[in-house]
N, C-alpha and C. Protein backbone atom coordinates (compact mmCIF):
# COMPACT_ATOMS: atom_id res chain seq x y z
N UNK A 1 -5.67 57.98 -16.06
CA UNK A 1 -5.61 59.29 -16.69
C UNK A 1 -7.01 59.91 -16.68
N UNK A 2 -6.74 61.34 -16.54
CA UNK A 2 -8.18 61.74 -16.51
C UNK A 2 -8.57 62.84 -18.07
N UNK A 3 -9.87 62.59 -18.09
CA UNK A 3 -10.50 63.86 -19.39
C UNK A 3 -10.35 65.34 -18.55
N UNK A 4 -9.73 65.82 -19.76
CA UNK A 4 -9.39 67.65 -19.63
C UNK A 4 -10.64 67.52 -19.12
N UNK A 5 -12.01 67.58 -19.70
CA UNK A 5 -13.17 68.29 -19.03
C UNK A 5 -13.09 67.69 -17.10
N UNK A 6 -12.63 66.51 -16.84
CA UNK A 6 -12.61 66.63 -15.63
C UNK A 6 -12.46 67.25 -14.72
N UNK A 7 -10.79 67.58 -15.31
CA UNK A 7 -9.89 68.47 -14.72
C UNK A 7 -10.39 69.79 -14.59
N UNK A 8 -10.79 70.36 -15.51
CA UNK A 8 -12.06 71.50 -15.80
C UNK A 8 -12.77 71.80 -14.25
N UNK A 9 -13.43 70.55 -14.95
CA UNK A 9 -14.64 70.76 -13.31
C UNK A 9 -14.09 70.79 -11.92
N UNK A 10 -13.30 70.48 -11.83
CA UNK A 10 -12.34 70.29 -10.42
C UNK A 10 -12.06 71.77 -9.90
N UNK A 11 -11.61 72.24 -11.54
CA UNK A 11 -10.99 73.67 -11.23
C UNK A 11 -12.29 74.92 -10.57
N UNK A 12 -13.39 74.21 -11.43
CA UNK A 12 -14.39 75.24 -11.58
C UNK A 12 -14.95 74.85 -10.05
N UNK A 13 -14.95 74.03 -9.24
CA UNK A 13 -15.30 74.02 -8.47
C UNK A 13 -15.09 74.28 -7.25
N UNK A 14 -13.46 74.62 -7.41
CA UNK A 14 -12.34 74.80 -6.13
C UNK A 14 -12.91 76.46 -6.19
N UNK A 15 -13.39 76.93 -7.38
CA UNK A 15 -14.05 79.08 -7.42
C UNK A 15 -15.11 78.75 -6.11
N UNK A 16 -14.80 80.11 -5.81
CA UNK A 16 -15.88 80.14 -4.82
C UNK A 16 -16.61 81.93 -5.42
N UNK A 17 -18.13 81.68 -5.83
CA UNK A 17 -18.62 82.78 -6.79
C UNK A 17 -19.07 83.57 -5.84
N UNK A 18 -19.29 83.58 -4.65
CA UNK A 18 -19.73 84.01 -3.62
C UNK A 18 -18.85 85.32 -2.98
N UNK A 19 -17.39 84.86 -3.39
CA UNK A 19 -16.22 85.98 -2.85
C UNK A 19 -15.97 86.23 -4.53
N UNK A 20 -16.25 86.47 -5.03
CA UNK A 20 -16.09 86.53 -6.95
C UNK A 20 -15.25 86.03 -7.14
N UNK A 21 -14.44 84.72 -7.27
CA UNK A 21 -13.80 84.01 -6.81
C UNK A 21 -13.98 83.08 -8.30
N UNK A 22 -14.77 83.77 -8.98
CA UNK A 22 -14.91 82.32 -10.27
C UNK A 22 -13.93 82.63 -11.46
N UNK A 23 -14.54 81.68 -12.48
CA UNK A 23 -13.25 81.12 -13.51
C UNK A 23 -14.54 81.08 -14.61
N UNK A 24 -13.80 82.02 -16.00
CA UNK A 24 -14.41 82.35 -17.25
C UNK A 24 -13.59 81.12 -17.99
N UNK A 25 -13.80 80.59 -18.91
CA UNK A 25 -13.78 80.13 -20.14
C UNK A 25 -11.68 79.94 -20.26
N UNK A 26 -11.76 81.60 -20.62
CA UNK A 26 -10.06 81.99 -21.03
C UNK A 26 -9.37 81.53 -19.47
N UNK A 27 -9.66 81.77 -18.63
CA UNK A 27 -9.04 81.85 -16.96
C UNK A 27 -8.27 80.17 -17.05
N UNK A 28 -9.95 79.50 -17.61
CA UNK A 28 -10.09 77.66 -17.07
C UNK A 28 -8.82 77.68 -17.96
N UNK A 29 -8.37 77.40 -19.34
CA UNK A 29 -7.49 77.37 -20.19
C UNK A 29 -6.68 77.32 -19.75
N UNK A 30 -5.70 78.72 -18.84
CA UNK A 30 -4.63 78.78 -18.65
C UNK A 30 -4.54 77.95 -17.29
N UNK A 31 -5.17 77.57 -16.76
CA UNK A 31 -5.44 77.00 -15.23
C UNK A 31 -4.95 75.12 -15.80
N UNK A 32 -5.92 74.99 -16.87
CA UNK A 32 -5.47 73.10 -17.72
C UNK A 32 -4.31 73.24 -17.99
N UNK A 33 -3.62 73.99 -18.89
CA UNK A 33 -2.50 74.33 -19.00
C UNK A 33 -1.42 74.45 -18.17
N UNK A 34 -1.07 75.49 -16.97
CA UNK A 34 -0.45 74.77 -15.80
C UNK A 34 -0.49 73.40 -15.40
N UNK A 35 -1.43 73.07 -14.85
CA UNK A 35 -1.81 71.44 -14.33
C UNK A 35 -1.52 70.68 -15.32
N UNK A 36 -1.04 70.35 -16.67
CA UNK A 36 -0.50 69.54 -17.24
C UNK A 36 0.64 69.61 -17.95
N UNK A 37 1.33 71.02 -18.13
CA UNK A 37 2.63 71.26 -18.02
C UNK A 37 3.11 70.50 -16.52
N UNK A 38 2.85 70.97 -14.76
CA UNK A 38 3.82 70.52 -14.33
C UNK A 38 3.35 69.17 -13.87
N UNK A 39 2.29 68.55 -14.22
CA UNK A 39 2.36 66.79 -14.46
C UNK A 39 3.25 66.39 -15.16
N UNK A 40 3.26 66.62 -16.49
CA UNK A 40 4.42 66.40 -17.00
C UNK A 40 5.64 66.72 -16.39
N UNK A 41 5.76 67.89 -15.70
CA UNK A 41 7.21 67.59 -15.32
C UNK A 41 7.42 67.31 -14.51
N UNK A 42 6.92 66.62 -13.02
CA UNK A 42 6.70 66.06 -12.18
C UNK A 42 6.44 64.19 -12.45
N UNK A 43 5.71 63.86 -13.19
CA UNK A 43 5.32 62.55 -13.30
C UNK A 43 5.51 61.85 -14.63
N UNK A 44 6.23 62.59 -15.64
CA UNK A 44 6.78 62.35 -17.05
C UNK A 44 5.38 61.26 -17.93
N UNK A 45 4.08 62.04 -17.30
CA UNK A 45 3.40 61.46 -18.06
C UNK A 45 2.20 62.08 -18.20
N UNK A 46 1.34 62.68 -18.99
CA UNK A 46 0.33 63.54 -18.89
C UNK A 46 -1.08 63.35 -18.33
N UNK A 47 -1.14 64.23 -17.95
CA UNK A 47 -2.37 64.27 -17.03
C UNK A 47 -4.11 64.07 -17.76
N UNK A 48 -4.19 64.63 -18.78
CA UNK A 48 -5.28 64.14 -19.53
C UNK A 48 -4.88 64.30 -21.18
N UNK A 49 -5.29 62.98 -21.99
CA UNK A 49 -5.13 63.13 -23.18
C UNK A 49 -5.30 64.03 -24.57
N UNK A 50 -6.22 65.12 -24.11
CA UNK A 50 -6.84 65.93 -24.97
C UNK A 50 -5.24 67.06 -25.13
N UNK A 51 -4.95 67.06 -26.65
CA UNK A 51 -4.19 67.92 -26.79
C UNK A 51 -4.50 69.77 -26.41
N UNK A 52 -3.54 70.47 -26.55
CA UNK A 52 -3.26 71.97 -26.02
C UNK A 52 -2.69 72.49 -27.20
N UNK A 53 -3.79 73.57 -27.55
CA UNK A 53 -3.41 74.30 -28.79
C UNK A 53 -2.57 75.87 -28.92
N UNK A 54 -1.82 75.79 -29.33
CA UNK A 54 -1.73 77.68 -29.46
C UNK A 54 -2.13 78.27 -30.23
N UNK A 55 -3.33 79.09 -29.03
CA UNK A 55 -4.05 80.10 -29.58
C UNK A 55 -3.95 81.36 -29.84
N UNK A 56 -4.63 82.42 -30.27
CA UNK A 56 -4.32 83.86 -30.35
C UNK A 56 -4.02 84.04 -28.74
N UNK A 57 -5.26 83.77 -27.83
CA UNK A 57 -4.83 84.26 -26.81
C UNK A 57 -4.22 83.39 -25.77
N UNK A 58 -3.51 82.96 -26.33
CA UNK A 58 -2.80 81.51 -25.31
C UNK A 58 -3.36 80.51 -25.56
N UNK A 59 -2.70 78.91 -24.37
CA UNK A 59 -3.08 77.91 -25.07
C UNK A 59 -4.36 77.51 -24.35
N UNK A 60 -5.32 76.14 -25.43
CA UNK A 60 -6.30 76.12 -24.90
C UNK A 60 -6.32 74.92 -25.34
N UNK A 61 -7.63 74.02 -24.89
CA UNK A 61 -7.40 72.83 -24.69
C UNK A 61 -9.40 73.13 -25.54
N UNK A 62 -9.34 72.66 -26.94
CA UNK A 62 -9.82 73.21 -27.47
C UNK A 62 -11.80 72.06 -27.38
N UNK A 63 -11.84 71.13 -26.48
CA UNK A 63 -12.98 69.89 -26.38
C UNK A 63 -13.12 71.51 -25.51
N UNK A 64 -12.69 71.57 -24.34
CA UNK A 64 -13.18 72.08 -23.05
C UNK A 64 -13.76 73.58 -23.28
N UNK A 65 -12.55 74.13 -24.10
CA UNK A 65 -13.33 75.78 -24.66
C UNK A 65 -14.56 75.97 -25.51
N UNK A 66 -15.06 74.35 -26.20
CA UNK A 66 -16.31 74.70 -26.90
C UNK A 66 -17.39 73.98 -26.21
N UNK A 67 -16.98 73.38 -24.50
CA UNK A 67 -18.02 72.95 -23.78
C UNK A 67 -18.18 74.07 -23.18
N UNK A 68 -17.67 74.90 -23.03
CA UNK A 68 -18.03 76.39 -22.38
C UNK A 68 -18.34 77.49 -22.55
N UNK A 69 -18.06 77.14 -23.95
CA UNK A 69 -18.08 78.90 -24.84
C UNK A 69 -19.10 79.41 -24.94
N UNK A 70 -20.23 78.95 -24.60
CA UNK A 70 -21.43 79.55 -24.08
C UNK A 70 -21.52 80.55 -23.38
N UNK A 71 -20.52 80.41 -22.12
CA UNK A 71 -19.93 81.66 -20.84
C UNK A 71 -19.74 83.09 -21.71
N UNK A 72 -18.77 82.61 -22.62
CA UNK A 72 -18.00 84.11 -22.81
C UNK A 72 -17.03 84.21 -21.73
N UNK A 73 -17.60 85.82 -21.42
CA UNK A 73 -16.76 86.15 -20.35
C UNK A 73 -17.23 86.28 -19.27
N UNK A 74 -18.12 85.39 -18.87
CA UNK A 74 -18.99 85.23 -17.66
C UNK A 74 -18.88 84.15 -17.05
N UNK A 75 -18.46 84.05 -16.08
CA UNK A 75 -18.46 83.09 -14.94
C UNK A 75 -19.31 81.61 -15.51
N UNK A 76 -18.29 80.41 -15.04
CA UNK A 76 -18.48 79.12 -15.58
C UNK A 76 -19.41 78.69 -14.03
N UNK A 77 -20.45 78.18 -14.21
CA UNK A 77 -21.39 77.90 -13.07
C UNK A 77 -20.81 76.69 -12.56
N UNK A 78 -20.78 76.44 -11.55
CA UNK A 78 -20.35 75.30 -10.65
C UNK A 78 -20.94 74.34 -11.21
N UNK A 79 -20.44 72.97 -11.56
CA UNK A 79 -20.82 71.95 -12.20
C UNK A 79 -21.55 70.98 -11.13
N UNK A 80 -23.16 70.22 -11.57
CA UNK A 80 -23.82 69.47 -10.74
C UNK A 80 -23.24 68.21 -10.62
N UNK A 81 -22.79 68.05 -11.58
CA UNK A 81 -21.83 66.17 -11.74
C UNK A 81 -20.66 65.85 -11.20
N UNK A 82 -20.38 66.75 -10.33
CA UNK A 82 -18.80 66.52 -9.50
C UNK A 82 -18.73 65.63 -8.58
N UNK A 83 -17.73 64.71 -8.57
CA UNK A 83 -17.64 63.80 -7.49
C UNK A 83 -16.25 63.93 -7.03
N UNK A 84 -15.84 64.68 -6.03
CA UNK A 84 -14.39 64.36 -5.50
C UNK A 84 -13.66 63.20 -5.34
N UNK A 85 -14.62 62.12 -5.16
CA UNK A 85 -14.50 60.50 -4.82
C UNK A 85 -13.37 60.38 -6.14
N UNK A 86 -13.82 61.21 -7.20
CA UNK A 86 -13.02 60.43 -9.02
C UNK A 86 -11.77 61.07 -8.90
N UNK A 87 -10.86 61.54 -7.66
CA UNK A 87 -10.09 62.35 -8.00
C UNK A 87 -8.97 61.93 -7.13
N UNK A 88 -7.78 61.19 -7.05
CA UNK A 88 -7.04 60.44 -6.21
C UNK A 88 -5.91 61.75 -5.76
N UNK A 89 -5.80 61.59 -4.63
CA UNK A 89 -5.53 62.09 -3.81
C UNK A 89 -4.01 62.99 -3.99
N UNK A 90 -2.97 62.42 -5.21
CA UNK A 90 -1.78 62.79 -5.41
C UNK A 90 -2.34 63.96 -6.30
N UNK A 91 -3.26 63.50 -7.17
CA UNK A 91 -3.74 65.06 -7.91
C UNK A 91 -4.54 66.03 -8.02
N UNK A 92 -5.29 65.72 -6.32
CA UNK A 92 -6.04 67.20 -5.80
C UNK A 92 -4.74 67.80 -5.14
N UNK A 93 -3.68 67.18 -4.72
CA UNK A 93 -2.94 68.04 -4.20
C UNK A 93 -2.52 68.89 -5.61
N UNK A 94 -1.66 68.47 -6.89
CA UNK A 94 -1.09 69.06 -7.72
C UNK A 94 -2.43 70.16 -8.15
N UNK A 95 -3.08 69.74 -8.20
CA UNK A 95 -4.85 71.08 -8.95
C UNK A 95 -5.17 72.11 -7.91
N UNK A 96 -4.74 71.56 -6.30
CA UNK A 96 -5.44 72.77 -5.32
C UNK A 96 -4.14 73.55 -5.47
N UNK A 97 -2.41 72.75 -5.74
CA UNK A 97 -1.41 73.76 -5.59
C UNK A 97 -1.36 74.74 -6.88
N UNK A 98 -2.08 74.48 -7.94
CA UNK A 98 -2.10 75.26 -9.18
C UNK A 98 -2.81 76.27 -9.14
N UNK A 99 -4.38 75.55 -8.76
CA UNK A 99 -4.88 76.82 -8.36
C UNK A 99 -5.17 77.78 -7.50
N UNK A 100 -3.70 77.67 -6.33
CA UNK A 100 -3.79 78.26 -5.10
C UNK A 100 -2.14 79.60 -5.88
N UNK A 101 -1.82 78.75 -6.64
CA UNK A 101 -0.42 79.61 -7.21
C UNK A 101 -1.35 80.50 -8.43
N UNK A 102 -1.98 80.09 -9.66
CA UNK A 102 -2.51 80.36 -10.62
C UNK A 102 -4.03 81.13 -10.58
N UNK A 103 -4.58 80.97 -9.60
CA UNK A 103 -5.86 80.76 -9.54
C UNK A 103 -6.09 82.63 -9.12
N UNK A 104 -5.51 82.80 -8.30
CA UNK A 104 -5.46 84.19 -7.54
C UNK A 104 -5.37 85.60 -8.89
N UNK A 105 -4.81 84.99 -10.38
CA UNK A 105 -4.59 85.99 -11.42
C UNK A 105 -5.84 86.27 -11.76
N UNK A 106 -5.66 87.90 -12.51
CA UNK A 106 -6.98 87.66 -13.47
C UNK A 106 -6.63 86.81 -14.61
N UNK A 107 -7.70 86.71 -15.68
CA UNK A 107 -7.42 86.06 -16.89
C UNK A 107 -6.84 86.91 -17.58
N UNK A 108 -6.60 88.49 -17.99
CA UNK A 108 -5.70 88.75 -18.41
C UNK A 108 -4.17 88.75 -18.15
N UNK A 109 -4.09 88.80 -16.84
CA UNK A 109 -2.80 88.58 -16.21
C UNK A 109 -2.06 86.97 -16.35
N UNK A 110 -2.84 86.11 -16.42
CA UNK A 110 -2.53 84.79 -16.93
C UNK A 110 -2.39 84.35 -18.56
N UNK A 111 -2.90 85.54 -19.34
CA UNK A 111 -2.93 85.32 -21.02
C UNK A 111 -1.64 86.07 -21.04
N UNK A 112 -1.05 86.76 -20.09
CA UNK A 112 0.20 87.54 -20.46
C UNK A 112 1.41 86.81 -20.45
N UNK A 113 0.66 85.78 -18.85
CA UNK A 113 1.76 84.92 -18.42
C UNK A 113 2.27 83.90 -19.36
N UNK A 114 1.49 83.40 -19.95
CA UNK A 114 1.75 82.02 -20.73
C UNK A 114 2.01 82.80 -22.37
N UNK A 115 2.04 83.88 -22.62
CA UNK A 115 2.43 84.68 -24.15
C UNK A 115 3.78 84.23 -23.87
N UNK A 116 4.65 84.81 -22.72
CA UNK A 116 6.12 84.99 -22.10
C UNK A 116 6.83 83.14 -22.18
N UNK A 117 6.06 82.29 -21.89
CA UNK A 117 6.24 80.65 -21.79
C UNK A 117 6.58 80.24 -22.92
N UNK A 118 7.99 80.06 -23.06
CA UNK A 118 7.96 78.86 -24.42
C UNK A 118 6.89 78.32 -24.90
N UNK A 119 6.68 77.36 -24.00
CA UNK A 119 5.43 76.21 -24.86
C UNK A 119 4.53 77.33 -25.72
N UNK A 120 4.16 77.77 -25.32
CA UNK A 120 3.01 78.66 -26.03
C UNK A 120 4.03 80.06 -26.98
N UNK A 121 5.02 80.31 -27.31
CA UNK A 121 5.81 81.17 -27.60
C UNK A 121 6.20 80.45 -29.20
N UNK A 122 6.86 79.25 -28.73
CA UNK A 122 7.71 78.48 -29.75
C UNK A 122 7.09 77.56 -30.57
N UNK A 123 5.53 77.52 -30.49
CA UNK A 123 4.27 76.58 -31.08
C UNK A 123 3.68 77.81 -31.74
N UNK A 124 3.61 77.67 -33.64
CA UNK A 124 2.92 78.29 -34.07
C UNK A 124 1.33 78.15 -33.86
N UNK A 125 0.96 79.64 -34.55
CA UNK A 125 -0.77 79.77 -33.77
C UNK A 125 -1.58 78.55 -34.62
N UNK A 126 -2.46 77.63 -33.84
CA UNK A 126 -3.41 76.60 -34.14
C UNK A 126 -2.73 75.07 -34.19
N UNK A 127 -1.20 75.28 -33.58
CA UNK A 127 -0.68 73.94 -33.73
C UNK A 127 -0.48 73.48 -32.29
N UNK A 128 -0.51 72.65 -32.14
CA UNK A 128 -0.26 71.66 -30.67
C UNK A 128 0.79 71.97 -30.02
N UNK A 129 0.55 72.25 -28.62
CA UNK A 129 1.41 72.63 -27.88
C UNK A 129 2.28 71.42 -27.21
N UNK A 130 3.44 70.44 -27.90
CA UNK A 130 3.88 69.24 -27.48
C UNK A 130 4.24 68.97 -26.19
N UNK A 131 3.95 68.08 -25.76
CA UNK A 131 3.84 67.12 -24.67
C UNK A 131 5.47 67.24 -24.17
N UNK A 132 6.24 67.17 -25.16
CA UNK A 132 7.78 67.15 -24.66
C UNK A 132 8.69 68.81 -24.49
N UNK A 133 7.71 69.76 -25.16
CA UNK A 133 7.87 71.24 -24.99
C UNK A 133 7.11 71.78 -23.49
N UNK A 134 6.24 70.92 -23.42
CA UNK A 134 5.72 71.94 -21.91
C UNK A 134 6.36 70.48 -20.77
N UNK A 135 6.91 69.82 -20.78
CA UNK A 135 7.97 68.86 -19.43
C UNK A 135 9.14 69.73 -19.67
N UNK A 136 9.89 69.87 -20.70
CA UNK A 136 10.66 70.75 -20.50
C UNK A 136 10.97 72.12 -19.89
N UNK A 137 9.97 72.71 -20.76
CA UNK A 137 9.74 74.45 -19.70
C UNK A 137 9.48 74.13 -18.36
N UNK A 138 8.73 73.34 -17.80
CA UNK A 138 7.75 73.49 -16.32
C UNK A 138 9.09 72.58 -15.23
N UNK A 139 9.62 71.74 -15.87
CA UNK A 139 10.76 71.58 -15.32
C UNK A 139 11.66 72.33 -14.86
N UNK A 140 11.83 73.26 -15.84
CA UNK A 140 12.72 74.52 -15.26
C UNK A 140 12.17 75.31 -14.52
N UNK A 141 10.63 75.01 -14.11
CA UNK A 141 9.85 76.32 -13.09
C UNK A 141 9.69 75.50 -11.64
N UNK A 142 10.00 74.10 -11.66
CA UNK A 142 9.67 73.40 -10.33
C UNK A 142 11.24 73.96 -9.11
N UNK A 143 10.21 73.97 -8.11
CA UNK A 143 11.19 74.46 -7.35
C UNK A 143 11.87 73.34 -6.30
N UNK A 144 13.07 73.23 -6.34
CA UNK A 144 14.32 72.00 -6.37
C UNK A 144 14.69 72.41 -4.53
């Protein structure tokens, strides 16, 4: 199993800042959020242990939003400590297909998306977004 902040860095690193191509703070959120909704519903077991909260503005995975919250709303700098080597091969595919589906939104267009999502709909604001509420929804979004 891997740490949300991993997963984080993976994401932040697949941006390319060069084509403006990067990922703020709110963006990364909804980006962890996909990637461990459809782990769960793909592999009935979660992808990193750090719970997912519902927030005002969607859910957030709340270790990773106060390693960043420094950003704001400014671009998360490519992380120096990345090693692709830590990342087995079944789940760069599931993170490059998230953020090749997810990745392309703005962050407001993705805080809209996940308002509309159960998991984040049916979880009052500041309570945990359950493990058995987002396999369920993302199940119904995998395509059969």
């Amino acid at each position: 199993m891997y740490k949300a902040l991993d997963i984080a860095k993976y994401f932040i690193k697949l941006a390319s800042p060069e084509e403006e191509d990067w990922i703020t703070n709110l963006k990364l959120q909804k980006l962890l959020y996909y990637a461990q909704g459809f782990h769960l519903a793909l592999y009935d077991k979660p992808l990193f242990n750090e719970q997912i909260e519902a927030w005002h503005y969607g859910p957030v995975v709340p270790e990773v939003y106060h390693t960043y919250k420094e950003f704001k709303t400014k671009p998360i700098p490519q992380p120096e400590d990345f090693n692709l080597d830590e990342y087995d091969q079944e789940i760069q595919e599931l993170l490059d297909e998230v953020y090749e589906v997810y990745g392309q939104y703005t962050t407001p267009a993705l805080a809209h998306f996940t308002h509309q999502e159960l998991p984040w709909k049916n979880t009052p604001t500041g309570d945990e977004i359950s493990h058995s509420l987002l396999k369920a929804y993302f199940e119904t979004q995998l395509i059969k």
